[in-house]
Protein backbone atom coordinates (compact mmCIF):
# COMPACT_ATOMS: atom_id res chain seq x y z
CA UNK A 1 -7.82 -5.84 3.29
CA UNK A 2 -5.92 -9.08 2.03
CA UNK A 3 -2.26 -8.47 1.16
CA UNK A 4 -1.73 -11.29 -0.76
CA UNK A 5 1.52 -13.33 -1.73
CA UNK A 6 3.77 -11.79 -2.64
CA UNK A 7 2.84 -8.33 -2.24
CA UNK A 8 4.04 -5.32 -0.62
CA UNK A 9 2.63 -2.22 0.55
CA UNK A 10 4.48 0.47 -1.53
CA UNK A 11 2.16 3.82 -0.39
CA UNK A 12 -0.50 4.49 2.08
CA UNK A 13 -1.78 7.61 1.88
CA UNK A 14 -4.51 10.16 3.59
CA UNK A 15 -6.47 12.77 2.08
CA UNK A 16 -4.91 16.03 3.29
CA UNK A 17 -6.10 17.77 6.60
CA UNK A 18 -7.86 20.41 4.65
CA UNK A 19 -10.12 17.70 3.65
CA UNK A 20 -11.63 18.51 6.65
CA UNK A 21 -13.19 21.92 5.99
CA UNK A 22 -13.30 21.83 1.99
CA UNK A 23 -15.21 18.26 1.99
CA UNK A 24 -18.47 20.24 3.76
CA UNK A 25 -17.47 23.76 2.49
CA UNK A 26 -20.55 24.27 0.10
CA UNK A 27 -23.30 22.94 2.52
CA UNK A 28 -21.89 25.24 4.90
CA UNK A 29 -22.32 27.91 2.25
CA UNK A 30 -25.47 27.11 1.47
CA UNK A 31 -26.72 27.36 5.28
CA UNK A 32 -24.86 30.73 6.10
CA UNK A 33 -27.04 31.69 3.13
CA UNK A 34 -30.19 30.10 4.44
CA UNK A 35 -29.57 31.55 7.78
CA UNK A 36 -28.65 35.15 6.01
CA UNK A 37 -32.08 34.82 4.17
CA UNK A 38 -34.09 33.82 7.38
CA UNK A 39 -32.54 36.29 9.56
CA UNK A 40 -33.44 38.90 7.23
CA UNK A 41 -37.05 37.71 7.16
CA UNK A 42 -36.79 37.38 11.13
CA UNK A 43 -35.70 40.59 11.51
CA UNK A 44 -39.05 41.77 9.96
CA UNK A 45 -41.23 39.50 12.41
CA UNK A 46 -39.14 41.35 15.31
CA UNK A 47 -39.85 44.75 13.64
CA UNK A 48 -43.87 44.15 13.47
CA UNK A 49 -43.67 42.45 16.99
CA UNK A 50 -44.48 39.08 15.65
CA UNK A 51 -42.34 36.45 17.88
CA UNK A 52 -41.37 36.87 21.72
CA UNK A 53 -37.85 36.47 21.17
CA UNK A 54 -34.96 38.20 18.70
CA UNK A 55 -36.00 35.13 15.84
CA UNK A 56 -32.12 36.22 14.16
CA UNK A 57 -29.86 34.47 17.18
CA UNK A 58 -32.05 31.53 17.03
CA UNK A 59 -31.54 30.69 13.53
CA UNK A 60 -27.76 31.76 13.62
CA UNK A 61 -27.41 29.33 16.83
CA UNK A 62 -29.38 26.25 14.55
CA UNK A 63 -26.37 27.26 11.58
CA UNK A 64 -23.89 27.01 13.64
CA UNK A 65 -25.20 23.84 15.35
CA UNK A 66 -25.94 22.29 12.23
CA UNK A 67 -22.63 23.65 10.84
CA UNK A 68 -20.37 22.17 14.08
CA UNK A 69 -22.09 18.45 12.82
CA UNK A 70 -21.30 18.80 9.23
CA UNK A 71 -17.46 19.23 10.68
CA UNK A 72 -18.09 16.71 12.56
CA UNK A 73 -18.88 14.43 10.43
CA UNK A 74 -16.05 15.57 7.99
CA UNK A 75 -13.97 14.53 9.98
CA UNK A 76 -14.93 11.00 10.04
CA UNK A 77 -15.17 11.03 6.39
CA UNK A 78 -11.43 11.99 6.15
CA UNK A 79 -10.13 9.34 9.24
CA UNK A 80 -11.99 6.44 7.61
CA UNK A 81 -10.64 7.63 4.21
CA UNK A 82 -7.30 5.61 3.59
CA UNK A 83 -5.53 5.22 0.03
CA UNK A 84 -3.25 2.56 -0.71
CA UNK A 85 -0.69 1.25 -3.31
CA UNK A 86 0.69 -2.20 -3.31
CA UNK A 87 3.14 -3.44 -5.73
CA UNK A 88 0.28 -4.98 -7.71
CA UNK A 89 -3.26 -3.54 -7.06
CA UNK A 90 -4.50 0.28 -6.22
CA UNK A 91 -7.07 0.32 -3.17
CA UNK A 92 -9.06 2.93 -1.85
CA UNK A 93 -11.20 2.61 1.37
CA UNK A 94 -14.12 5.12 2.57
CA UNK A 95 -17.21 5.57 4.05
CA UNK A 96 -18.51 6.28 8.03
CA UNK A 97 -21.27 4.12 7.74
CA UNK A 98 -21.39 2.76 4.48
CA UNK A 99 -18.28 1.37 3.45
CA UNK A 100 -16.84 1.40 0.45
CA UNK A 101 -13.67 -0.65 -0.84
CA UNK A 102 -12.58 -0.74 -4.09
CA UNK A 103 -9.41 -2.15 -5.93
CA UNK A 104 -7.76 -2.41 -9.07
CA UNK A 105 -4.94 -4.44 -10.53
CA UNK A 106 -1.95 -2.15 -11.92
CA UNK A 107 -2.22 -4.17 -15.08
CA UNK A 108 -5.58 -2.87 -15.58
CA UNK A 109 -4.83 0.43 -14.74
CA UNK A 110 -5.18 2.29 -18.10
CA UNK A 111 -5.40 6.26 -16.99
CA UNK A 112 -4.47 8.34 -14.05
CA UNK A 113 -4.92 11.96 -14.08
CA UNK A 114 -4.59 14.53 -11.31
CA UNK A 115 -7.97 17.12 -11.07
CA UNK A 116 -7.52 20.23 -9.17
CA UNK A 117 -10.44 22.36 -8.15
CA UNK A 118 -9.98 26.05 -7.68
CA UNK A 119 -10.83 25.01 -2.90
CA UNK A 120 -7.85 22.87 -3.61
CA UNK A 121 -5.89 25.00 -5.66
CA UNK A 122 -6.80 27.54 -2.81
CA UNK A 123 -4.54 25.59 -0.31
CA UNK A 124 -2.15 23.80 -2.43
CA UNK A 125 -3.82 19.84 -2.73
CA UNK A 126 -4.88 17.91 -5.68
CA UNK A 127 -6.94 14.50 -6.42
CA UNK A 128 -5.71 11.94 -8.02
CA UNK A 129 -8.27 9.95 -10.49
CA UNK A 130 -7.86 6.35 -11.87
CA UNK A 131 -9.42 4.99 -14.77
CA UNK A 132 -9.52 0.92 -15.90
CA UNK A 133 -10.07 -0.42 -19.30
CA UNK A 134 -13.15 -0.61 -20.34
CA UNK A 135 -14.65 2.21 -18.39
CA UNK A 136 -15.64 5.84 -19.76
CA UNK A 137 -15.05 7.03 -16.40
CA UNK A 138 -13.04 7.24 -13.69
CA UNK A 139 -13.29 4.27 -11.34
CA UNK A 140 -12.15 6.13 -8.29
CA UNK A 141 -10.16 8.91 -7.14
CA UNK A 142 -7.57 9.40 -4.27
CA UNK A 143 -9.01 12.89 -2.86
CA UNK A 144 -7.54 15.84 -1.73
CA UNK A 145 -3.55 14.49 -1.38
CA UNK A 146 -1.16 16.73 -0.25
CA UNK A 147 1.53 15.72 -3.39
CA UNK A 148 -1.05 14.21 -5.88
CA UNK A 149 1.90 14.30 -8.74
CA UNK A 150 4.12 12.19 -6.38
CA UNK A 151 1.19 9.80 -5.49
CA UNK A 152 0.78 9.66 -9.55
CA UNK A 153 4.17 8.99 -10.62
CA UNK A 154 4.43 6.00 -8.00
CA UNK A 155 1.58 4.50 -9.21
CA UNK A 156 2.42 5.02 -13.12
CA UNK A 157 6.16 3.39 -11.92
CA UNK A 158 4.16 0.20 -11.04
CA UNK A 159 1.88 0.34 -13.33
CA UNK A 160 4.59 0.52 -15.92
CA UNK A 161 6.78 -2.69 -13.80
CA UNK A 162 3.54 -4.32 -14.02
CA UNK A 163 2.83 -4.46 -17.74
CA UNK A 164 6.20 -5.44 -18.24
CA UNK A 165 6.27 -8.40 -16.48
């Protein structure tokens, strides 16, 4: 990142720690389901003395194996995840492997709104969504912050300075 003339760093900001265990929450779901679903079908194999060994601790050993990696690489997701205001652009970095960087000048900065899912409602953290003109979408979003109404009114402040000058 290139902090250019001129500019300051107003915010820099991390997605919450409960990023961590809501960002792979669902896949994790999903497998304790898989692993529910095989055990059950396992436990059948055992009962008709199909398989050598209990077929139910294997697959719950693979979950949890494949559920300690998905942590794992949560948390990489949420240290390479950095959010930043400056006094004239919005930046948001992420990705492990592939990274991603994008940016936005305040004076195109037409929308922010702050999107709450009932995980992060769960534990008290909210996104934070930025849209551009000329886009039906949102651009970007600053994920999981711990105060995403603070984060927003700091960037609206700017965004406001900005126009005006």
């Amino acid at each position: 990142m290139v902090i250019q003339g001129g500019e300051e760093i107003v915010l820099t900001l991390r997605p919450s720690p409960w990023f961590i265990l809501l960002y792979p929450i669902r896949m994790i779901v999903v497998l304790a389901i898989i692993a529910t679903l095989l055990s059950i079908v396992g436990s059948m194999f055992d009962k008709l003395g199909i398989g050598q060994r209990p077929l139910s601790s294997i697959i719950w050993l693979a979950a949890a194996g494949i559920a300690v990696v998905l942590m794992s690489w949560s948390v990489l997701e949420w240290r390479f995840r950095v959010y930043i205001l400056t006094t004239r652009r919005v930046l948001t970095f992420s990705g492990v492997v592939r990274r991603t960087q994008f940016e936005t000048s305040l004076v195109h900065l037409r929308q922010t709104m702050i999107h709450v899912s009932v995980g992060e409602r769960c534990v008290g953290v909210g996104s934070l969504l930025f849209a551009t003109a000329g886009t039906a979408y949102y651009d970007t979003s600053w994920t999981m912050l711990s105060d995403p109404a603070g984060a927003q009114r700091k960037v609206q402040n700017l965004s406001r300075r900005s126009e005006r000058s």
